[in-house]
N, C-alpha and C. Protein backbone atom coordinates (compact mmCIF):
# COMPACT_ATOMS: atom_id res chain seq x y z
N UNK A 1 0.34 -9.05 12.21
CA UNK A 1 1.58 -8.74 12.89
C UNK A 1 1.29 -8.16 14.27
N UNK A 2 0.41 -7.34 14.27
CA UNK A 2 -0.01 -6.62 15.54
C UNK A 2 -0.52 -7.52 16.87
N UNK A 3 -1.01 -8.33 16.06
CA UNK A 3 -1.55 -9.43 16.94
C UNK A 3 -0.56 -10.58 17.67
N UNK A 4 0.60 -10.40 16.84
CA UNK A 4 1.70 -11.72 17.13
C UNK A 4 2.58 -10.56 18.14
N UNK A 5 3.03 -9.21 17.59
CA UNK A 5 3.75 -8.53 18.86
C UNK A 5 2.89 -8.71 20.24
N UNK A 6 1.51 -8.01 20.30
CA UNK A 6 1.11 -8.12 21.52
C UNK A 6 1.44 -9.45 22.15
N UNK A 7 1.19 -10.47 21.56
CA UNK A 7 0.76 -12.07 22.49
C UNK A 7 2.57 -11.96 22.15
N UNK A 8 3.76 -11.59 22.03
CA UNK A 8 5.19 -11.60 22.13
C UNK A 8 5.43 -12.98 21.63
N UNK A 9 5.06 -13.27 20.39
CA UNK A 9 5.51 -14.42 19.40
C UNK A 9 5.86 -14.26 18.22
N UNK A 10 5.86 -12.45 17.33
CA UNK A 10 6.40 -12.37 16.34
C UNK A 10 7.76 -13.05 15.70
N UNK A 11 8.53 -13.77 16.72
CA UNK A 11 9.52 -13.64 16.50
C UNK A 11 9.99 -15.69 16.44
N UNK A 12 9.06 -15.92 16.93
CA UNK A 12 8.72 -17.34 16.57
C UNK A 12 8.20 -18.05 15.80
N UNK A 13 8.48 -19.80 16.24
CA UNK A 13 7.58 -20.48 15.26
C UNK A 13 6.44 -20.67 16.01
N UNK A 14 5.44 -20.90 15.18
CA UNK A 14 4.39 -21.22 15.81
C UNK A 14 3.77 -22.36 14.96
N UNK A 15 2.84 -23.25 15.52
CA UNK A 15 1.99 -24.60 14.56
C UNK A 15 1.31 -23.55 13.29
N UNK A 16 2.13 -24.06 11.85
CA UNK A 16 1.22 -23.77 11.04
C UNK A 16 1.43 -22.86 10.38
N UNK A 17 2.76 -21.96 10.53
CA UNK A 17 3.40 -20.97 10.11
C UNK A 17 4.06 -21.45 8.59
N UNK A 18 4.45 -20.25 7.77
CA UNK A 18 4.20 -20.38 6.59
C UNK A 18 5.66 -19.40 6.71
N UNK A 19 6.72 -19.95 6.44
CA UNK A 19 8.22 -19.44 6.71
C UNK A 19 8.77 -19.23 4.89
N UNK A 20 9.48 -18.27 5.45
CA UNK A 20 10.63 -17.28 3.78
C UNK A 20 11.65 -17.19 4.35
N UNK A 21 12.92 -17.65 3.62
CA UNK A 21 14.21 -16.93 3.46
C UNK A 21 14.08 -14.99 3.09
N UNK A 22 15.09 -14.78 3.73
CA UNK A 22 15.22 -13.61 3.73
C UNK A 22 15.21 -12.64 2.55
N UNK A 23 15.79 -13.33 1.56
CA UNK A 23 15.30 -12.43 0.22
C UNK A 23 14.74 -13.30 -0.65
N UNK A 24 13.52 -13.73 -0.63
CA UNK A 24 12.80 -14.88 -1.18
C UNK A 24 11.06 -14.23 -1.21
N UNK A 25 10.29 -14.33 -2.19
CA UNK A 25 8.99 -13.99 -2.17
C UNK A 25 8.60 -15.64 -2.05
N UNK A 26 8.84 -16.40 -2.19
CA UNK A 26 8.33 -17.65 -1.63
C UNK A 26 8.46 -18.46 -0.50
N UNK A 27 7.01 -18.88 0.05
CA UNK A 27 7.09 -19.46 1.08
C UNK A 27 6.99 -20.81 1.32
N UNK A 28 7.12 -21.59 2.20
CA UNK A 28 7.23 -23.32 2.93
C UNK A 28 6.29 -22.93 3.93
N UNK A 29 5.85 -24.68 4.28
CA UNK A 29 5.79 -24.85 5.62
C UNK A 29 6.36 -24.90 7.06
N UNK A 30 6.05 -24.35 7.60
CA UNK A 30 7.49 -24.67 8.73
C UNK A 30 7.72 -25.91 9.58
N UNK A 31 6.83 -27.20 9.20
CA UNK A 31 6.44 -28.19 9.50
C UNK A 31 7.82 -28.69 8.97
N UNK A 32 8.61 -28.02 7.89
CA UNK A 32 9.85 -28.69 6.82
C UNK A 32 10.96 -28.10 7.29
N UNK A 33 11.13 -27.18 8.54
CA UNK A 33 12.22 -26.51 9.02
C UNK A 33 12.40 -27.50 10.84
N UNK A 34 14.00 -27.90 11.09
CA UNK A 34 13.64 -28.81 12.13
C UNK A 34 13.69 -27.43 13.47
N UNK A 35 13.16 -27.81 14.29
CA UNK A 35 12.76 -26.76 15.48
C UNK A 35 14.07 -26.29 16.04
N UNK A 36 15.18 -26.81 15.94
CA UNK A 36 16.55 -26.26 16.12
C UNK A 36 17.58 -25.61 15.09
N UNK A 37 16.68 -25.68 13.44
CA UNK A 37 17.30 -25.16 12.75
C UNK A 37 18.17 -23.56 12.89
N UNK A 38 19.74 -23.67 13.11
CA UNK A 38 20.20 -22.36 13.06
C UNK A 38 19.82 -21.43 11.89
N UNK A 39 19.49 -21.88 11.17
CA UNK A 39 19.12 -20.51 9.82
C UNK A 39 18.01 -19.68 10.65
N UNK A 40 17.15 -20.42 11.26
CA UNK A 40 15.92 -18.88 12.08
C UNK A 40 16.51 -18.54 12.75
N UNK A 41 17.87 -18.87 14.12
CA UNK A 41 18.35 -18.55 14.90
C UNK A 41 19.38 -16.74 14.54
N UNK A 42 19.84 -17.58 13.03
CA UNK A 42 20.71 -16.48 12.16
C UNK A 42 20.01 -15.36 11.35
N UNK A 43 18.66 -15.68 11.23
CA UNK A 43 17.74 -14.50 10.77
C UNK A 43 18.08 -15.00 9.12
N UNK A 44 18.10 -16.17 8.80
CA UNK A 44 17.80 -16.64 7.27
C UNK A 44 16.81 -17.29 6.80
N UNK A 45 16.04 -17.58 7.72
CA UNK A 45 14.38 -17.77 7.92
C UNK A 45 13.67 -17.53 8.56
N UNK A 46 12.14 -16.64 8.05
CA UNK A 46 11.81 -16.00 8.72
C UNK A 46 10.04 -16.92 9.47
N UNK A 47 9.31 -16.07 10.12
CA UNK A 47 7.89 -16.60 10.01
C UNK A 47 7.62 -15.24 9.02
N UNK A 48 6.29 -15.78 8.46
CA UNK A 48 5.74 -14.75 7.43
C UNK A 48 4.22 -14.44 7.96
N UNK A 49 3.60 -13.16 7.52
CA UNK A 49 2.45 -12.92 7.81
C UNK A 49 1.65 -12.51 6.57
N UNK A 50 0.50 -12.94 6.08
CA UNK A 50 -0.53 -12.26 4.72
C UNK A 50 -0.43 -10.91 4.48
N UNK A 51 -0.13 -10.60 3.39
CA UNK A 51 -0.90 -9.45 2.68
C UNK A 51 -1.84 -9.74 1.96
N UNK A 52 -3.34 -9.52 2.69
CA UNK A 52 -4.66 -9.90 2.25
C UNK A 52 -4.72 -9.50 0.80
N UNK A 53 -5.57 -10.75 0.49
CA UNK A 53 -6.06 -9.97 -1.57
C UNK A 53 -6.53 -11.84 -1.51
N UNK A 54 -7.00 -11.80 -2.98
CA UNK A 54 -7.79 -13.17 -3.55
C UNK A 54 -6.89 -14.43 -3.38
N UNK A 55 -7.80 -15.57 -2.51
CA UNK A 55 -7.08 -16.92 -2.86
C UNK A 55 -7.08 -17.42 -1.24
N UNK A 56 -6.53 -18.41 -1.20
CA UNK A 56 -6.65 -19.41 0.23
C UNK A 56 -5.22 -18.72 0.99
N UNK A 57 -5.48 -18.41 2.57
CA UNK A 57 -4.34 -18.55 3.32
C UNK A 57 -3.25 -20.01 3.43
N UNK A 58 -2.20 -19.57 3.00
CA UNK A 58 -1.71 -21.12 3.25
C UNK A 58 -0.65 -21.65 4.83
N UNK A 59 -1.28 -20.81 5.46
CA UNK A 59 -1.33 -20.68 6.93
C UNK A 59 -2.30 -22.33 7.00
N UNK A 60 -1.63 -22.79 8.30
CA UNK A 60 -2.26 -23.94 8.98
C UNK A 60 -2.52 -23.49 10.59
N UNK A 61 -3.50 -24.36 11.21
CA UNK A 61 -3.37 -24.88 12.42
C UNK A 61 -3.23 -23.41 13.66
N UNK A 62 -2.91 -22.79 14.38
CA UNK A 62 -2.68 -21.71 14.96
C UNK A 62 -2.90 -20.58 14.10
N UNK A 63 -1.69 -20.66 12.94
CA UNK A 63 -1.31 -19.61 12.82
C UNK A 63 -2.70 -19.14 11.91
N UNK A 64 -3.22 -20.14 11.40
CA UNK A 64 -4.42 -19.61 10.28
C UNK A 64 -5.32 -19.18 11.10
N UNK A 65 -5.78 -19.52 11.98
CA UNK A 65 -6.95 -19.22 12.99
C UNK A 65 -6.56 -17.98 13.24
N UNK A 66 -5.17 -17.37 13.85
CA UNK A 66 -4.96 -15.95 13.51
C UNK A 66 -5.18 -15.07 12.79
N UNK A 67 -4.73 -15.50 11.81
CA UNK A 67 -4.83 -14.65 10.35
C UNK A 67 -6.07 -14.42 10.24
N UNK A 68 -6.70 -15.47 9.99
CA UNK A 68 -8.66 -15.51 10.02
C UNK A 68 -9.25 -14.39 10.86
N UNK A 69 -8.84 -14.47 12.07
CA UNK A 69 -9.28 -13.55 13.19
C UNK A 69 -9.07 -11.91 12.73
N UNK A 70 -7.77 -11.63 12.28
CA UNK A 70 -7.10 -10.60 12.07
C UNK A 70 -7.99 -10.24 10.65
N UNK A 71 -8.42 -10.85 9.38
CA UNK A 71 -9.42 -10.90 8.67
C UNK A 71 -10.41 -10.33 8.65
N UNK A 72 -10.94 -11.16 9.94
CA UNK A 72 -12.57 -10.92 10.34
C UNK A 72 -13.03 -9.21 11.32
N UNK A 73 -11.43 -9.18 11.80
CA UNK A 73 -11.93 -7.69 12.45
C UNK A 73 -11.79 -6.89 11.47
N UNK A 74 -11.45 -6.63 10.48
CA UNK A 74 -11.19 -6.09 8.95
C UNK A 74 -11.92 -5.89 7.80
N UNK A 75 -13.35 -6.75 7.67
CA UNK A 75 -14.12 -7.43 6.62
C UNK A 75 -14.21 -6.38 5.43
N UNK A 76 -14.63 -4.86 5.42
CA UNK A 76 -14.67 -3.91 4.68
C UNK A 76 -13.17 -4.25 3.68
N UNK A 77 -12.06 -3.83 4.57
CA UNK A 77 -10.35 -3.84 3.92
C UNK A 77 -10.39 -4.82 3.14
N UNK A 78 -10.67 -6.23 3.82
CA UNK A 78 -10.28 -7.40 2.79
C UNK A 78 -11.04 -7.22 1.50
N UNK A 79 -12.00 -6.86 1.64
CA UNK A 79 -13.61 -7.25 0.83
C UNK A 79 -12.63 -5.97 -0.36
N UNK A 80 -12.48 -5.14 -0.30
CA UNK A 80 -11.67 -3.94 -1.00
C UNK A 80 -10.37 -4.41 -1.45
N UNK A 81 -9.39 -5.04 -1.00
CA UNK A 81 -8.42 -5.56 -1.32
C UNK A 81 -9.02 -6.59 -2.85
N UNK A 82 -9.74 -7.88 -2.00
CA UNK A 82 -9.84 -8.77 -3.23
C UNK A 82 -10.54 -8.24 -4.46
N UNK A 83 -11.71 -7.09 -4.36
CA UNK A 83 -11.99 -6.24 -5.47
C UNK A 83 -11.19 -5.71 -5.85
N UNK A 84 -10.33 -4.97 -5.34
CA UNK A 84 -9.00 -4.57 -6.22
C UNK A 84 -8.02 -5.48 -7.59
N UNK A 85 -9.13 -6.71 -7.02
CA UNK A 85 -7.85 -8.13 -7.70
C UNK A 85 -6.72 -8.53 -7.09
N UNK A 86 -6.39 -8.16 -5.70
CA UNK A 86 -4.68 -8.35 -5.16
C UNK A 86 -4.78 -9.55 -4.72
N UNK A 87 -3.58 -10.46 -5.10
CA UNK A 87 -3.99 -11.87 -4.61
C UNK A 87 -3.23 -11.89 -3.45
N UNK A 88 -3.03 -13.05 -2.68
CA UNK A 88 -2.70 -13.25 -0.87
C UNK A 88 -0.95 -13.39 -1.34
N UNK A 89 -0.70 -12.73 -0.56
CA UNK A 89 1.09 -12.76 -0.64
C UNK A 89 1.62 -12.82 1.23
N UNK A 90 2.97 -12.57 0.78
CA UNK A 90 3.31 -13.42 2.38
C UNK A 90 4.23 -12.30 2.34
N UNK A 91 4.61 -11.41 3.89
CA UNK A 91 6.12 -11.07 3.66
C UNK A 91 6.26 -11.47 5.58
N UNK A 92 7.69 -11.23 5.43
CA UNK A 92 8.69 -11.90 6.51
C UNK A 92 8.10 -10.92 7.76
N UNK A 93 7.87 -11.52 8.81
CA UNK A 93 7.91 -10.77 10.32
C UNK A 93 8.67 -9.92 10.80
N UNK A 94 9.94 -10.43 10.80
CA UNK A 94 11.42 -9.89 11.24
C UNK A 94 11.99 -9.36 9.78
N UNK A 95 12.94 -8.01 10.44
CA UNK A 95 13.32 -7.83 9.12
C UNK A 95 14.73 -7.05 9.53
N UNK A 96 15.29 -7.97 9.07
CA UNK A 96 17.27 -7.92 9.62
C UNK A 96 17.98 -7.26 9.10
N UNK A 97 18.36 -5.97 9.62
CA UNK A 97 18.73 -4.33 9.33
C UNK A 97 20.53 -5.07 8.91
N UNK A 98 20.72 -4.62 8.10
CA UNK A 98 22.55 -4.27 7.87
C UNK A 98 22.97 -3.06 7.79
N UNK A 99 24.02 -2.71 8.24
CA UNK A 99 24.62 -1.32 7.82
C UNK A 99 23.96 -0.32 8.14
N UNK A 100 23.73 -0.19 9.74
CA UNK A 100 22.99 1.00 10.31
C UNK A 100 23.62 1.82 10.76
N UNK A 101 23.82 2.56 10.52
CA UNK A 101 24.58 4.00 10.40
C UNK A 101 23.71 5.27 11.04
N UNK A 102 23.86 5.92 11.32
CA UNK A 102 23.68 7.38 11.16
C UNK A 102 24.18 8.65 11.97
N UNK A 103 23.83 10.18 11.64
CA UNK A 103 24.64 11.11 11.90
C UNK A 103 23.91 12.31 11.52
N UNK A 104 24.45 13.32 12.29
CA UNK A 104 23.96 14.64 11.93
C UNK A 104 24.92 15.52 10.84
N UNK A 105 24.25 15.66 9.93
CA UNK A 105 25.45 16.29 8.86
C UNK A 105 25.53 18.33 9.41
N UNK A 106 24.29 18.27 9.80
CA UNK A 106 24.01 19.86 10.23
C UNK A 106 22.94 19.50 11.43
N UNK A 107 23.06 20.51 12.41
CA UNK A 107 22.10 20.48 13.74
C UNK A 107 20.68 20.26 13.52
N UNK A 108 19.81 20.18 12.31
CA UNK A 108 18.98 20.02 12.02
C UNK A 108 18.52 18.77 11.06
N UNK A 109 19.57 18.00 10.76
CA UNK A 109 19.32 17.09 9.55
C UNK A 109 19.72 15.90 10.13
N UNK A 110 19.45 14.81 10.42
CA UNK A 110 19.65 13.11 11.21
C UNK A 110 19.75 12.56 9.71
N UNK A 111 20.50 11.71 9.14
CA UNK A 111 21.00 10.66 8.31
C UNK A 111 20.96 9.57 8.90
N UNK A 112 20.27 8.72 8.24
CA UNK A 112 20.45 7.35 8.45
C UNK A 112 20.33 6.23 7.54
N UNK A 113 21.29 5.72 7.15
CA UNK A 113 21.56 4.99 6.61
C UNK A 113 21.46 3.27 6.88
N UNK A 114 20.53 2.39 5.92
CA UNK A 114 20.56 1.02 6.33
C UNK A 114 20.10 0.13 5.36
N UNK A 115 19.93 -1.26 5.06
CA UNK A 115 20.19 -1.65 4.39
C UNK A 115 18.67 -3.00 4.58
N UNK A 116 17.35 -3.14 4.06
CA UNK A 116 16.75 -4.13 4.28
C UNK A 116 16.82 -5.27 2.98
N UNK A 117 15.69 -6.45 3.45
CA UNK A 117 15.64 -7.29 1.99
C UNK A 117 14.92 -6.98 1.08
N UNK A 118 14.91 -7.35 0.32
CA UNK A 118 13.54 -7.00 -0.42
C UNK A 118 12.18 -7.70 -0.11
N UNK A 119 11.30 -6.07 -0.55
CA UNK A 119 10.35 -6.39 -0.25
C UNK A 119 10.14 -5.86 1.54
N UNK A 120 10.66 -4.81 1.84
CA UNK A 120 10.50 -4.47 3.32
C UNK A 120 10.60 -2.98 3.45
N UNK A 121 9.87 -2.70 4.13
CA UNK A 121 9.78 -1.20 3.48
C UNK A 121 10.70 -0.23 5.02
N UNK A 122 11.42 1.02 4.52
CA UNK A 122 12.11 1.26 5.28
C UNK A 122 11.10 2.16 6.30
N UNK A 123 10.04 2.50 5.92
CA UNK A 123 8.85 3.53 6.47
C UNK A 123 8.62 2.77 7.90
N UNK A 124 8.83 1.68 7.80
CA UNK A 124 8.59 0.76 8.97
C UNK A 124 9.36 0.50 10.20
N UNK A 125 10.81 0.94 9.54
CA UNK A 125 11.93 0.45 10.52
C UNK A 125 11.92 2.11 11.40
N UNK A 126 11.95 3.24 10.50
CA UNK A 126 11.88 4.62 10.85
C UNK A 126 10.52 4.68 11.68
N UNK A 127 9.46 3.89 11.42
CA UNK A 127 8.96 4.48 12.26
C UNK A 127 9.04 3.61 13.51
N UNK A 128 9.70 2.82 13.57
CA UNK A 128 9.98 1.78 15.27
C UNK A 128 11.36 3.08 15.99
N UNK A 129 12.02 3.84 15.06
CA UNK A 129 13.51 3.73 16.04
C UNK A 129 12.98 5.46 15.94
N UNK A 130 11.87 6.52 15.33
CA UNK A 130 11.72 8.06 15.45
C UNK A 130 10.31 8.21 15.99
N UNK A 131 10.48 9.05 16.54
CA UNK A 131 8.95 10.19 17.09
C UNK A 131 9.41 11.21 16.63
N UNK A 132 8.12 11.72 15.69
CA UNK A 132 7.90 12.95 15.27
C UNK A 132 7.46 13.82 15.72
N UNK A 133 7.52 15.24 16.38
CA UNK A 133 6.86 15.69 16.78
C UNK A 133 5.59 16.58 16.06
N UNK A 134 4.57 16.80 16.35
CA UNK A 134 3.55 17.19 15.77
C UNK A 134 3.31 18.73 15.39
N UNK A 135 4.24 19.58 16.34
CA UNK A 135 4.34 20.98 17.05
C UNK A 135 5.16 21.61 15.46
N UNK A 136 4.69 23.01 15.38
CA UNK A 136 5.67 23.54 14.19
C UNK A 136 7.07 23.73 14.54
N UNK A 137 7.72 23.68 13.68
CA UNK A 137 9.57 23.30 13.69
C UNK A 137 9.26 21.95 13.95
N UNK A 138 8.37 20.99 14.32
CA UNK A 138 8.58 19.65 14.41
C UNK A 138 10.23 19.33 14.94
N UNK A 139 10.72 17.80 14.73
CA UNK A 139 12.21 17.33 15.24
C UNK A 139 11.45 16.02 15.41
N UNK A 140 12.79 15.66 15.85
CA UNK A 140 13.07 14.20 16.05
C UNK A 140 13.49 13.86 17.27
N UNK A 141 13.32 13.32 17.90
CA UNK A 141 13.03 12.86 19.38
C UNK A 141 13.44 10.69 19.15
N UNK A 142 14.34 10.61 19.90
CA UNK A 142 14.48 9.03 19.75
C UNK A 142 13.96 8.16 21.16
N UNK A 143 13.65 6.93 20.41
CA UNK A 143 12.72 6.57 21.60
C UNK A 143 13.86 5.83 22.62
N UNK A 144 15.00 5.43 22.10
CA UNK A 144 15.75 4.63 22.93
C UNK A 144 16.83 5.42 23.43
């Protein structure tokens, strides 16, 4: 993923990409989606990226040569993963927030409320939209 934000293509198709519906643990080729399909446009298909563990990437062409790369700077993690037994799973790039809400119930407490698919963890979205501060009393500081 880190690798697709920098080069600013997370959010595309690319040759070889390995695409999920939004609440779906299974993936296609995107070779089977036509390049104007509105469902990616609407955020009902996504591109997907590995969660390393045992078995073949089913990444093609670009996108596998990525993955591979992203792999190879890693070798210890993977090598630990597939000893663990975890086999190769896929989850979605983009991950399409509903029902974002939030509010201060007291001067000290931020609520926020939202809604992902499954399989997307909210630790992720909190940490794109908060900065924590490190300092005692800590707070919340927003980046936008």
């Amino acid at each position: 993923m880190a690798q697709r934000v920098e080069a600013g293509n997370w959010n595309q198709l690319l040759a070889g990409d390995c695409l999920a519906f939004t609440d779906s643990r299974s993936h296609f080729a995107a070779e089977r989606l036509a390049a104007d399909d509105r469902r990616f446009a609407e955020l009902d298909v996504h591109p997907t990226g590995p969660l390393w563990g045992l078995g073949e990437l089913p990444s093609t062409a670009a996108t596998r040569l990525l993955e591979q790369a992203a792999a190879a700077a890693e070798p210890s993690l993977c090598q630990w993963l597939e000893s663990a037994g975890l086999e190769q799973q896929r989850r979605i790039l983009r991950l399409p927030i509903t029902g974002l809400t939030w509010h201060y119930p007291s001067l000290d407490c931020l609520e926020i409320e939202f809604t992902l698919p499954t399989g997307c963890f909210a630790t992720a979205v909190l940490r794109e939209l908060l900065v924590l501060a490190d300092e005692p009393g800590g707070g919340l500081e927003s980046e936008t």
